[in-house]
PDB file of N, CA and C in Angstrom:
ATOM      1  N   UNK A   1      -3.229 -51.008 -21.482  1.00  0.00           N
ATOM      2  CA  UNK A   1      -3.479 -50.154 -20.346  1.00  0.00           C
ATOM      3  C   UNK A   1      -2.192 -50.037 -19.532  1.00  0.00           C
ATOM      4  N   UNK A   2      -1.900 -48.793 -19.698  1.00  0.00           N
ATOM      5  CA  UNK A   2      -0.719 -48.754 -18.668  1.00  0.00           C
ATOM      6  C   UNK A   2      -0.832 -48.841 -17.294  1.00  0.00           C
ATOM      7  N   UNK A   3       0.090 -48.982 -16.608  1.00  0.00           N
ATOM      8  CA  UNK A   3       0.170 -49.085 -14.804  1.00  0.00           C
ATOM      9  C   UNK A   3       0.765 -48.133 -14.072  1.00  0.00           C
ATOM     10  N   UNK A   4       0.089 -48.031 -12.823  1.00  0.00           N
ATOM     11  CA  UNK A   4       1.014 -47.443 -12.164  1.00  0.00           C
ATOM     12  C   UNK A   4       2.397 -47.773 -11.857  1.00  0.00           C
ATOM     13  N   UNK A   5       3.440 -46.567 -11.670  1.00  0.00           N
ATOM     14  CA  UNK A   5       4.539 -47.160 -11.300  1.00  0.00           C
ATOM     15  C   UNK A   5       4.660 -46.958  -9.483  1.00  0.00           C
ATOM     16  N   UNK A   6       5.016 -47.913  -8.626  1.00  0.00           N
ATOM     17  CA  UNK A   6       4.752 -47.481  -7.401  1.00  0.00           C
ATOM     18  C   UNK A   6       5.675 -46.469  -6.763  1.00  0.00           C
ATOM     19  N   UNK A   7       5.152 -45.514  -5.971  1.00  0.00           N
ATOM     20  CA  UNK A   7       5.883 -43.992  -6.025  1.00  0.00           C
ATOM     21  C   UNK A   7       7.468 -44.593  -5.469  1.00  0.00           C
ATOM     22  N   UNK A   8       8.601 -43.747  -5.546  1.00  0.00           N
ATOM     23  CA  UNK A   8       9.828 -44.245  -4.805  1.00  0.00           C
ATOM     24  C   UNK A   8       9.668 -44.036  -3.038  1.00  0.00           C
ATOM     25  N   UNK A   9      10.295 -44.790  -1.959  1.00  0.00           N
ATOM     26  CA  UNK A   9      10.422 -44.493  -1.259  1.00  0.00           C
ATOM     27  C   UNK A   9      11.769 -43.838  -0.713  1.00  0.00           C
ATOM     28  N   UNK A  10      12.000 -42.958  -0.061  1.00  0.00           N
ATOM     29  CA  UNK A  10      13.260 -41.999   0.218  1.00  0.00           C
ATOM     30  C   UNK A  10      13.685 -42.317   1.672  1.00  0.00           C
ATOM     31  N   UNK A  11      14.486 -42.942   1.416  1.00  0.00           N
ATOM     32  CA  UNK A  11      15.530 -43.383   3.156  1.00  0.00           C
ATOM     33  C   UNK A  11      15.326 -42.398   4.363  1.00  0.00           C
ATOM     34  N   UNK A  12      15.401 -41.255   3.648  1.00  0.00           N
ATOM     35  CA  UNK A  12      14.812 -40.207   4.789  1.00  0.00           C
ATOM     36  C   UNK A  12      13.784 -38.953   4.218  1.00  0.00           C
ATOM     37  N   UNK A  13      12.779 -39.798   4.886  1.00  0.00           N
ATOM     38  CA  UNK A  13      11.823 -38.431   4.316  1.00  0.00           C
ATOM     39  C   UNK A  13      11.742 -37.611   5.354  1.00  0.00           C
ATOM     40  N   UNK A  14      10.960 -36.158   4.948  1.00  0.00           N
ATOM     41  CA  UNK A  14      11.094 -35.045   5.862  1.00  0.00           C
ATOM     42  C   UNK A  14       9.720 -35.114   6.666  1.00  0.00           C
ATOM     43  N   UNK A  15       9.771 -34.796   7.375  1.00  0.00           N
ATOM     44  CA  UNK A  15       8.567 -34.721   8.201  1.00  0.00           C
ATOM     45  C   UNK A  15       7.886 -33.376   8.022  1.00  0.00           C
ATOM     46  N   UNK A  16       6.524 -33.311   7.796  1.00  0.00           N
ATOM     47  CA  UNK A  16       5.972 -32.196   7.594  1.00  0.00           C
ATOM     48  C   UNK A  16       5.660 -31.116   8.750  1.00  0.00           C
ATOM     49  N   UNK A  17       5.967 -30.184   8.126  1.00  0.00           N
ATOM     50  CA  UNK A  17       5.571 -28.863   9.410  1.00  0.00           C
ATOM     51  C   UNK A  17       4.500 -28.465   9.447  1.00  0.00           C
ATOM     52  N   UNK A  18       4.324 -28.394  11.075  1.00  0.00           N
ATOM     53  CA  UNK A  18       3.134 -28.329  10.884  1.00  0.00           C
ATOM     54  C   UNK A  18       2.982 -26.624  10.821  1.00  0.00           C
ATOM     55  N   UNK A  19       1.312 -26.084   9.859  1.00  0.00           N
ATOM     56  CA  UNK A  19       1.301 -24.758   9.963  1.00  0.00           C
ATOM     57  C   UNK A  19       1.201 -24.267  11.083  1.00  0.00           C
ATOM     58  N   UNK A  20       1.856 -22.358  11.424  1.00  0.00           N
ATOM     59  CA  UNK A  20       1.566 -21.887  12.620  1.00  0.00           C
ATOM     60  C   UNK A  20       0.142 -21.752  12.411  1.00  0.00           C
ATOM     61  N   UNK A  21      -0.801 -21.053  13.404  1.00  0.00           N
ATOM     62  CA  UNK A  21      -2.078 -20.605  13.491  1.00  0.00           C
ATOM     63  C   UNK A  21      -1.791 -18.865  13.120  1.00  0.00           C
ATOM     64  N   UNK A  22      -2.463 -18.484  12.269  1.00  0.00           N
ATOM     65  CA  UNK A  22      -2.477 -16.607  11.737  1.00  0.00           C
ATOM     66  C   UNK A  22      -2.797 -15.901  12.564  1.00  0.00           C
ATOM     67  N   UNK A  23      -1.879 -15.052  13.049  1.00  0.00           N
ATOM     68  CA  UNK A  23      -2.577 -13.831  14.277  1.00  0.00           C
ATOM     69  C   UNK A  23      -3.858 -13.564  13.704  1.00  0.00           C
ATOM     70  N   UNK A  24      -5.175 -13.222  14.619  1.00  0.00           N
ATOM     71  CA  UNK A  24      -6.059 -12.909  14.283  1.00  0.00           C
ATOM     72  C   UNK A  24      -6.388 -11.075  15.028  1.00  0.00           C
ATOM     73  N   UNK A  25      -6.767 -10.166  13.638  1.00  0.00           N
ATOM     74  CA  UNK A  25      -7.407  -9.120  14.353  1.00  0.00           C
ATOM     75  C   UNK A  25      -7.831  -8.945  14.965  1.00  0.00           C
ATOM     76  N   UNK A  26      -7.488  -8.142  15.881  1.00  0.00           N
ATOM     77  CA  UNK A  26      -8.425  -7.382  16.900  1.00  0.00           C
ATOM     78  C   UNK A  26      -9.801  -6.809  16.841  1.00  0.00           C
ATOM     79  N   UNK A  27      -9.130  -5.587  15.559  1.00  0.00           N
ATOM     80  CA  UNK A  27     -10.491  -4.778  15.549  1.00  0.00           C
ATOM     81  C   UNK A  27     -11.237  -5.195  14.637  1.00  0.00           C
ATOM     82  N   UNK A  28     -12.362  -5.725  14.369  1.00  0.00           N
ATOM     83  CA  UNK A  28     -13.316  -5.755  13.622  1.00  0.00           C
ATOM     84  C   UNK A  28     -13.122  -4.856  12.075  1.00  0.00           C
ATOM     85  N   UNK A  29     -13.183  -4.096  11.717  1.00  0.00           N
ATOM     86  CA  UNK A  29     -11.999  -3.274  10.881  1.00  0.00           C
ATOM     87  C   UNK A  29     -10.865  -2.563  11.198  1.00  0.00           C
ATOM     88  N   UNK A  30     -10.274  -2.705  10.195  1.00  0.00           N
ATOM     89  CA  UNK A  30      -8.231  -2.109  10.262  1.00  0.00           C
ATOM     90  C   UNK A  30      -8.947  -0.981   9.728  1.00  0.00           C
ATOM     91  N   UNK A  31      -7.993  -0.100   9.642  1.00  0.00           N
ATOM     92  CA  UNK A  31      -8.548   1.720   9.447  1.00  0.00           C
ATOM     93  C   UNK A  31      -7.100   1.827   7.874  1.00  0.00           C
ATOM     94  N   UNK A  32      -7.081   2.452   7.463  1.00  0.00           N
ATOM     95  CA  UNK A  32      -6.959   2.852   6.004  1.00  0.00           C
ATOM     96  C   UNK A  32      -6.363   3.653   5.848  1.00  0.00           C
ATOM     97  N   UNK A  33      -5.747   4.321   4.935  1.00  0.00           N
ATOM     98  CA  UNK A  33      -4.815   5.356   4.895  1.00  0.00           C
ATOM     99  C   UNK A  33      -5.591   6.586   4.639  1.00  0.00           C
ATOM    100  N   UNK A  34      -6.704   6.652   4.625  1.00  0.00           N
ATOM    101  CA  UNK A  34      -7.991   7.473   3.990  1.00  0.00           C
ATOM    102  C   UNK A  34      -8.491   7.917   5.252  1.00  0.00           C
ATOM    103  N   UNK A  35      -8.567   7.118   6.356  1.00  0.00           N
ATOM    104  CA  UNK A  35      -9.389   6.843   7.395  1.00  0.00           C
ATOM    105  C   UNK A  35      -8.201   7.909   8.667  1.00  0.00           C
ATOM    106  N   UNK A  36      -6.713   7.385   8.123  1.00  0.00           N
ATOM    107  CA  UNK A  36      -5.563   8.280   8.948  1.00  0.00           C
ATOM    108  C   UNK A  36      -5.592   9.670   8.511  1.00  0.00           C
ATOM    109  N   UNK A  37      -6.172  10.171   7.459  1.00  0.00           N
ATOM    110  CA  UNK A  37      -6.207  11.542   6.995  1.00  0.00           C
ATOM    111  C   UNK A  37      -7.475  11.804   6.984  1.00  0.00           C
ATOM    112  N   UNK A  38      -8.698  11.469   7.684  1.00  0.00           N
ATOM    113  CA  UNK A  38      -9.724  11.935   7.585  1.00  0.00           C
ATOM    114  C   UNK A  38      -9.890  12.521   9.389  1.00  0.00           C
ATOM    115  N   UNK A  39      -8.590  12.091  10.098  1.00  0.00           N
ATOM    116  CA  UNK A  39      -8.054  12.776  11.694  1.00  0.00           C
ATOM    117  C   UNK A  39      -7.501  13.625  11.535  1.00  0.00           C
ATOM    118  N   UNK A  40      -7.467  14.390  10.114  1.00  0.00           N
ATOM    119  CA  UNK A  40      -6.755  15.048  10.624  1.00  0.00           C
ATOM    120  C   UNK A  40      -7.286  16.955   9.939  1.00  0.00           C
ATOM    121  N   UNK A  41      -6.994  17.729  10.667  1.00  0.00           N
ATOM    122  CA  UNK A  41      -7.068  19.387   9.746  1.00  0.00           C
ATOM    123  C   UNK A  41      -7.248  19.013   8.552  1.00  0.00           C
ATOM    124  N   UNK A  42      -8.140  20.132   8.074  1.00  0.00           N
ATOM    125  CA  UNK A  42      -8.051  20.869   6.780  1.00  0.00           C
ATOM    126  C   UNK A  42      -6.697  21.455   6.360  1.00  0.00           C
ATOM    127  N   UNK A  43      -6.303  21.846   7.229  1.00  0.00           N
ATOM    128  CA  UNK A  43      -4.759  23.292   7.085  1.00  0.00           C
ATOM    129  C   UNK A  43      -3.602  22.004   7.306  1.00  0.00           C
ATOM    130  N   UNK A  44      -3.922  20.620   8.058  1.00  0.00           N
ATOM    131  CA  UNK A  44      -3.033  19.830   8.039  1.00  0.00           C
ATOM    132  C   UNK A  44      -2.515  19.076   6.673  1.00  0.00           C
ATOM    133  N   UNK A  45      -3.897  19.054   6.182  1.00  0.00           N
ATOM    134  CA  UNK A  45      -3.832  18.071   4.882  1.00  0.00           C
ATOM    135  C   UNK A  45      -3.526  18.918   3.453  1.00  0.00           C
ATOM    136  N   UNK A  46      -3.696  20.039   3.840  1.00  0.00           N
ATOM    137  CA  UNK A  46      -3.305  21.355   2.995  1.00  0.00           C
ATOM    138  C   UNK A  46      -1.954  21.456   2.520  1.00  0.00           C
ATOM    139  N   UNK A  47      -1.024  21.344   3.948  1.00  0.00           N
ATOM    140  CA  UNK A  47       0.416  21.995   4.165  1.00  0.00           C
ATOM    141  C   UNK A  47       1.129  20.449   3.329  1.00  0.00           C
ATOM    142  N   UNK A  48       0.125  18.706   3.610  1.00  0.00           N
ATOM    143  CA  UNK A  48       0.794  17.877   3.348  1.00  0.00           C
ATOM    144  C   UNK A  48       0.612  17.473   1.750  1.00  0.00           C
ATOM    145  N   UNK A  49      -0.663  18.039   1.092  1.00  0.00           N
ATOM    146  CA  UNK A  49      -0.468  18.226  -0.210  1.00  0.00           C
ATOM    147  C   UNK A  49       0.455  19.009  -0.928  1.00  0.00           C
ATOM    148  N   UNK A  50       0.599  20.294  -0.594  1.00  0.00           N
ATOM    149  CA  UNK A  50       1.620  21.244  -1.348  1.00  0.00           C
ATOM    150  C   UNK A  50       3.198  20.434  -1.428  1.00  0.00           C
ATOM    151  N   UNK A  51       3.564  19.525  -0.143  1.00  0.00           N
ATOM    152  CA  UNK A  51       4.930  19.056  -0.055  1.00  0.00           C
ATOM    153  C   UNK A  51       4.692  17.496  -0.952  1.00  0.00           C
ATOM    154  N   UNK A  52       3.751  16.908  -0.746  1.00  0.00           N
ATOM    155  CA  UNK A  52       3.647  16.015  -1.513  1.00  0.00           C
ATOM    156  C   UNK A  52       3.327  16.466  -3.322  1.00  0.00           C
ATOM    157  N   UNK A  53       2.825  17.697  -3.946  1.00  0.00           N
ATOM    158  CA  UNK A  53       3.042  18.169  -5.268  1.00  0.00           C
ATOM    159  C   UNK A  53       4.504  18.464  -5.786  1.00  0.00           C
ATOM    160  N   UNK A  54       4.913  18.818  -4.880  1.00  0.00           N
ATOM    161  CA  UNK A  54       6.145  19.649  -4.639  1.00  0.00           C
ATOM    162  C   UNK A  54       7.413  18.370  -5.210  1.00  0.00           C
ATOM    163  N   UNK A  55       6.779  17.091  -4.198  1.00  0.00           N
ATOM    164  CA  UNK A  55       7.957  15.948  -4.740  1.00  0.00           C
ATOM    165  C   UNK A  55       7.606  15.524  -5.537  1.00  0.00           C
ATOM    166  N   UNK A  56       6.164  15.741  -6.447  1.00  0.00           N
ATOM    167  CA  UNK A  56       5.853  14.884  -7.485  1.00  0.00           C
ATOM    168  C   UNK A  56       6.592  15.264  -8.604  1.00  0.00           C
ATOM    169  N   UNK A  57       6.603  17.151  -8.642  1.00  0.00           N
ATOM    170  CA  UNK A  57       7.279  17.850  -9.484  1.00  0.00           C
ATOM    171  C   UNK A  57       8.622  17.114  -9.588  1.00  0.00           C
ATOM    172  N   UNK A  58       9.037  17.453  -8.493  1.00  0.00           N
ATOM    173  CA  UNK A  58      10.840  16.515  -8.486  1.00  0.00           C
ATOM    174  C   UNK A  58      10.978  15.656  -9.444  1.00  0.00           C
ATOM    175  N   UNK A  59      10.134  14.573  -8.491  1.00  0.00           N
ATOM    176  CA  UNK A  59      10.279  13.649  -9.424  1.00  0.00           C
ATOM    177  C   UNK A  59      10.237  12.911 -11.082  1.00  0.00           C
ATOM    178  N   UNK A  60       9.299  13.924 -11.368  1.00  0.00           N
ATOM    179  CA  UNK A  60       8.817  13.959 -12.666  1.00  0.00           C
ATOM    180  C   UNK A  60      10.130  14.619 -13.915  1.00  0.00           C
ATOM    181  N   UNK A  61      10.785  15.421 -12.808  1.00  0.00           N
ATOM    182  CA  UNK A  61      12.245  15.681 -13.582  1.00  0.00           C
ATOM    183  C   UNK A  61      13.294  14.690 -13.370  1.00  0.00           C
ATOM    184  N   UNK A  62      13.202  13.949 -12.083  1.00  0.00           N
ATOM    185  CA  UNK A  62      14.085  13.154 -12.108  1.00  0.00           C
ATOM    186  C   UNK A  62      14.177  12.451 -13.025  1.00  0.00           C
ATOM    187  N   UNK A  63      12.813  11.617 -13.536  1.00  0.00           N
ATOM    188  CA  UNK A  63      12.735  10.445 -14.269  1.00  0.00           C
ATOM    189  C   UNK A  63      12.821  10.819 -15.794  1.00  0.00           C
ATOM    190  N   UNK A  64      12.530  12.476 -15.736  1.00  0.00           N
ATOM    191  CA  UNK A  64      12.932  12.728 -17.603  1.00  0.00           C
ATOM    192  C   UNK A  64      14.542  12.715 -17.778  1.00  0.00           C
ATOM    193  N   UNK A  65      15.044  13.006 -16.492  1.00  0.00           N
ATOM    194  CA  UNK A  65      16.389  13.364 -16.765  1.00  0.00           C
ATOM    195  C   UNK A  65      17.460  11.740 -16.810  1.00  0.00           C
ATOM    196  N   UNK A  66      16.615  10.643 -16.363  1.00  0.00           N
ATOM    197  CA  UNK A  66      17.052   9.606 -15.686  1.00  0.00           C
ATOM    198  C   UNK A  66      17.593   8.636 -14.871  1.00  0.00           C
ATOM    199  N   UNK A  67      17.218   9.771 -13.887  1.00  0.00           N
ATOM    200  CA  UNK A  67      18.027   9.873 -12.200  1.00  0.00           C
ATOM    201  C   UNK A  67      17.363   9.339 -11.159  1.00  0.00           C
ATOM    202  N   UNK A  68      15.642   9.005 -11.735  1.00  0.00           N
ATOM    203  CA  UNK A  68      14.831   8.217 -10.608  1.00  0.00           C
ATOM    204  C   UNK A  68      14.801   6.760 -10.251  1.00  0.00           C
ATOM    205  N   UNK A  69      15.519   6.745  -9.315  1.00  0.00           N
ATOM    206  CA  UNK A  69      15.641   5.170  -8.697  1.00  0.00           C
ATOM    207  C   UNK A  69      14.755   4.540  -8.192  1.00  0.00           C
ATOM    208  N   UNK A  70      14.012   4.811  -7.550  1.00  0.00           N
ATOM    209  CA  UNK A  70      12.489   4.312  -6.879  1.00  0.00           C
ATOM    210  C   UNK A  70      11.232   5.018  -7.597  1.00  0.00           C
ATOM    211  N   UNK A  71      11.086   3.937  -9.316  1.00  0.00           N
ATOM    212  CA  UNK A  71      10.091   4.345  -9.501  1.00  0.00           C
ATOM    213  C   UNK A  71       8.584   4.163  -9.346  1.00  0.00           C
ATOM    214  N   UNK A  72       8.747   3.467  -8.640  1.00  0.00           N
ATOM    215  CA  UNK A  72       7.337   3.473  -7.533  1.00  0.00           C
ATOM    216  C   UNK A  72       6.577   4.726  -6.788  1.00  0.00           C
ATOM    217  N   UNK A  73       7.578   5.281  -6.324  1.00  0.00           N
ATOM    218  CA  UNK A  73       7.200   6.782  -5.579  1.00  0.00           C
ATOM    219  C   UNK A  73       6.361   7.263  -6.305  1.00  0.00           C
ATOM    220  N   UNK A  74       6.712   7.215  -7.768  1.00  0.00           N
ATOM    221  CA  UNK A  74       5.912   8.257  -8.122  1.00  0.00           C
ATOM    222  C   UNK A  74       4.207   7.961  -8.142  1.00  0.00           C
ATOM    223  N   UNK A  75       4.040   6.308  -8.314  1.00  0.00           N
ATOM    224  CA  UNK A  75       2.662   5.914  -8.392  1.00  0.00           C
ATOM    225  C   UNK A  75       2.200   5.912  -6.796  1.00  0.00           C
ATOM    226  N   UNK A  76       3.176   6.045  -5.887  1.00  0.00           N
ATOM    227  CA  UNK A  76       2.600   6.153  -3.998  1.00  0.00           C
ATOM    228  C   UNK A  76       2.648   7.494  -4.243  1.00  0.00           C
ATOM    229  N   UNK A  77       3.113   8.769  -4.546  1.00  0.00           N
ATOM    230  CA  UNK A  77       2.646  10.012  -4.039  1.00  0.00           C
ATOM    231  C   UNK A  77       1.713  10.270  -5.017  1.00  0.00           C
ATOM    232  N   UNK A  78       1.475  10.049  -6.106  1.00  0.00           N
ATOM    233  CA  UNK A  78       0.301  10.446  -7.412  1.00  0.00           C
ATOM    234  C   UNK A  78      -0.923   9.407  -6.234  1.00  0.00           C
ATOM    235  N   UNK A  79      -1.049   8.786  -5.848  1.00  0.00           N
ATOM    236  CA  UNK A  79      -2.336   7.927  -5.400  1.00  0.00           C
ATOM    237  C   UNK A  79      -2.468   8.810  -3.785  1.00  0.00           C
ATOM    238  N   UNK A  80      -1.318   9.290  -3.018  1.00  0.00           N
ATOM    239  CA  UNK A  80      -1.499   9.954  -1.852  1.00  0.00           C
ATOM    240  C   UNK A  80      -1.772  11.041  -2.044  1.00  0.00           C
ATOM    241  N   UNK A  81      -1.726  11.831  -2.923  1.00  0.00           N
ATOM    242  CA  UNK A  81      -2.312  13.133  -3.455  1.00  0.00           C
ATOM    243  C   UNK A  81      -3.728  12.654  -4.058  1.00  0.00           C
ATOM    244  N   UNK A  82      -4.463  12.358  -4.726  1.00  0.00           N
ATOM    245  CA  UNK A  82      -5.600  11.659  -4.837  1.00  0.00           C
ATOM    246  C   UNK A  82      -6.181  11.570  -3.365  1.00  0.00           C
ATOM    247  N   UNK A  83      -5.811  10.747  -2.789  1.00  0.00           N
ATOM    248  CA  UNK A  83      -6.276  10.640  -1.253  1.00  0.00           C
ATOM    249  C   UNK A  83      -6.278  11.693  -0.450  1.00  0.00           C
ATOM    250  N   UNK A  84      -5.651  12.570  -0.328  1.00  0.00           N
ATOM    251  CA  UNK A  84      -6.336  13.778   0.763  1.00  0.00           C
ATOM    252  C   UNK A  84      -7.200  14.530  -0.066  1.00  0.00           C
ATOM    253  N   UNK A  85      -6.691  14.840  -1.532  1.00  0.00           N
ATOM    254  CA  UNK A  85      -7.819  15.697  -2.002  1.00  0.00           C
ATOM    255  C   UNK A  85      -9.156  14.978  -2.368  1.00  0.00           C
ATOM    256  N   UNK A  86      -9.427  13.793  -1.984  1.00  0.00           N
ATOM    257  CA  UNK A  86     -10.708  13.168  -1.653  1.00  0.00           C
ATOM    258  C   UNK A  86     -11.023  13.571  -0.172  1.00  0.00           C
ATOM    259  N   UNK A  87     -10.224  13.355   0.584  1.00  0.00           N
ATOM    260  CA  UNK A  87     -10.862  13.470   2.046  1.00  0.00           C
ATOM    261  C   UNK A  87     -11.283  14.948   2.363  1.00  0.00           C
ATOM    262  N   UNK A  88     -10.070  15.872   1.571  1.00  0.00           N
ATOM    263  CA  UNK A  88     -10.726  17.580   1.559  1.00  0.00           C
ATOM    264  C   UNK A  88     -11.885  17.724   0.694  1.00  0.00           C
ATOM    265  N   UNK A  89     -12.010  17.406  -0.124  1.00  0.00           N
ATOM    266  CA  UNK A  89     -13.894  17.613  -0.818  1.00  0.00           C
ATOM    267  C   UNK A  89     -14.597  16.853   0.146  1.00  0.00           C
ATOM    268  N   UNK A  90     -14.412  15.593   1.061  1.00  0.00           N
ATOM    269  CA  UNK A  90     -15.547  15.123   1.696  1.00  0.00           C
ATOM    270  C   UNK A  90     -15.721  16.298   2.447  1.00  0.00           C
ATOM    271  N   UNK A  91     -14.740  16.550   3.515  1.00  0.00           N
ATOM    272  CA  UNK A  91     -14.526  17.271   4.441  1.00  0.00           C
ATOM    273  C   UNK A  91     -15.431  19.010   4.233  1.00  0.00           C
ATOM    274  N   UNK A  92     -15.023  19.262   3.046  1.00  0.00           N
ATOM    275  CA  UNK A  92     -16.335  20.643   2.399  1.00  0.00           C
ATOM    276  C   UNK A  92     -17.178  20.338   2.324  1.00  0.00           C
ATOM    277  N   UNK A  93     -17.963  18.978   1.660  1.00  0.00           N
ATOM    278  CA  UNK A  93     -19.151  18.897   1.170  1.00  0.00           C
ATOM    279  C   UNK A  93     -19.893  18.828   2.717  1.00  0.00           C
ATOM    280  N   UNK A  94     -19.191  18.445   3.924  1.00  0.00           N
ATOM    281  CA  UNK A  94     -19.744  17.922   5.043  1.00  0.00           C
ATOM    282  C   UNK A  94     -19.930  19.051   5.829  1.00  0.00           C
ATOM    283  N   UNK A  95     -18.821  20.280   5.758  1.00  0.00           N
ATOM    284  CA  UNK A  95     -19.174  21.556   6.441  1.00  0.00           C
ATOM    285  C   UNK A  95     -20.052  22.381   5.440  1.00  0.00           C
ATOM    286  N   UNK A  96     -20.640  22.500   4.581  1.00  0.00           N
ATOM    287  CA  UNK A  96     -21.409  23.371   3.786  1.00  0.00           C
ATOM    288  C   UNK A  96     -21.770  23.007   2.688  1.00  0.00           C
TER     289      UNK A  96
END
């Protein structure tokens, strides 16, 4: 049966920190990026889709051509385009 070996002791050990306490929320729910475009126009969310297609196009040449450096963008404006044109079908189904 083997033994323990007894742990080393260190001439200077560090003293532990203690944790801060986590800011705690305010509001009962945080609001959403869904929730920031559901404040806003039809004609608002309109004008901000066409410019957000507009860079997807870009981009989509950038990255064939191999010039896109932040390829992330393209999965944040492909998911932000998704997102208003969800909030514009709610937004119809709710007026008519």
């Amino acid at each position: 049966m083997a033994t323990k070996k007894p742990a080393k002791e260190t001439a200077a050990a560090k003293p532990k920190k203690s944790k801060a306490a986590k800011p705690t929320k305010t509001s009962a729910k945080t609001s959403s990026k869904a929730d920031d475009y559901r404040l806003k126009t039809a004609d608002e969310l309109g004008d901000q889709l066409v410019k957000l297609k507009k860079e997807a196009f870009n981009l989509r040449f950038q990255r064939a051509n191999g010039q896109l450096e932040k390829t992330n963008r393209v999965r944040e404006v492909r998911r932000t385009i998704a997102r208003i044109e969800t909030v514009l079908t709610e937004q119809r189904r709710k007026a008519g």
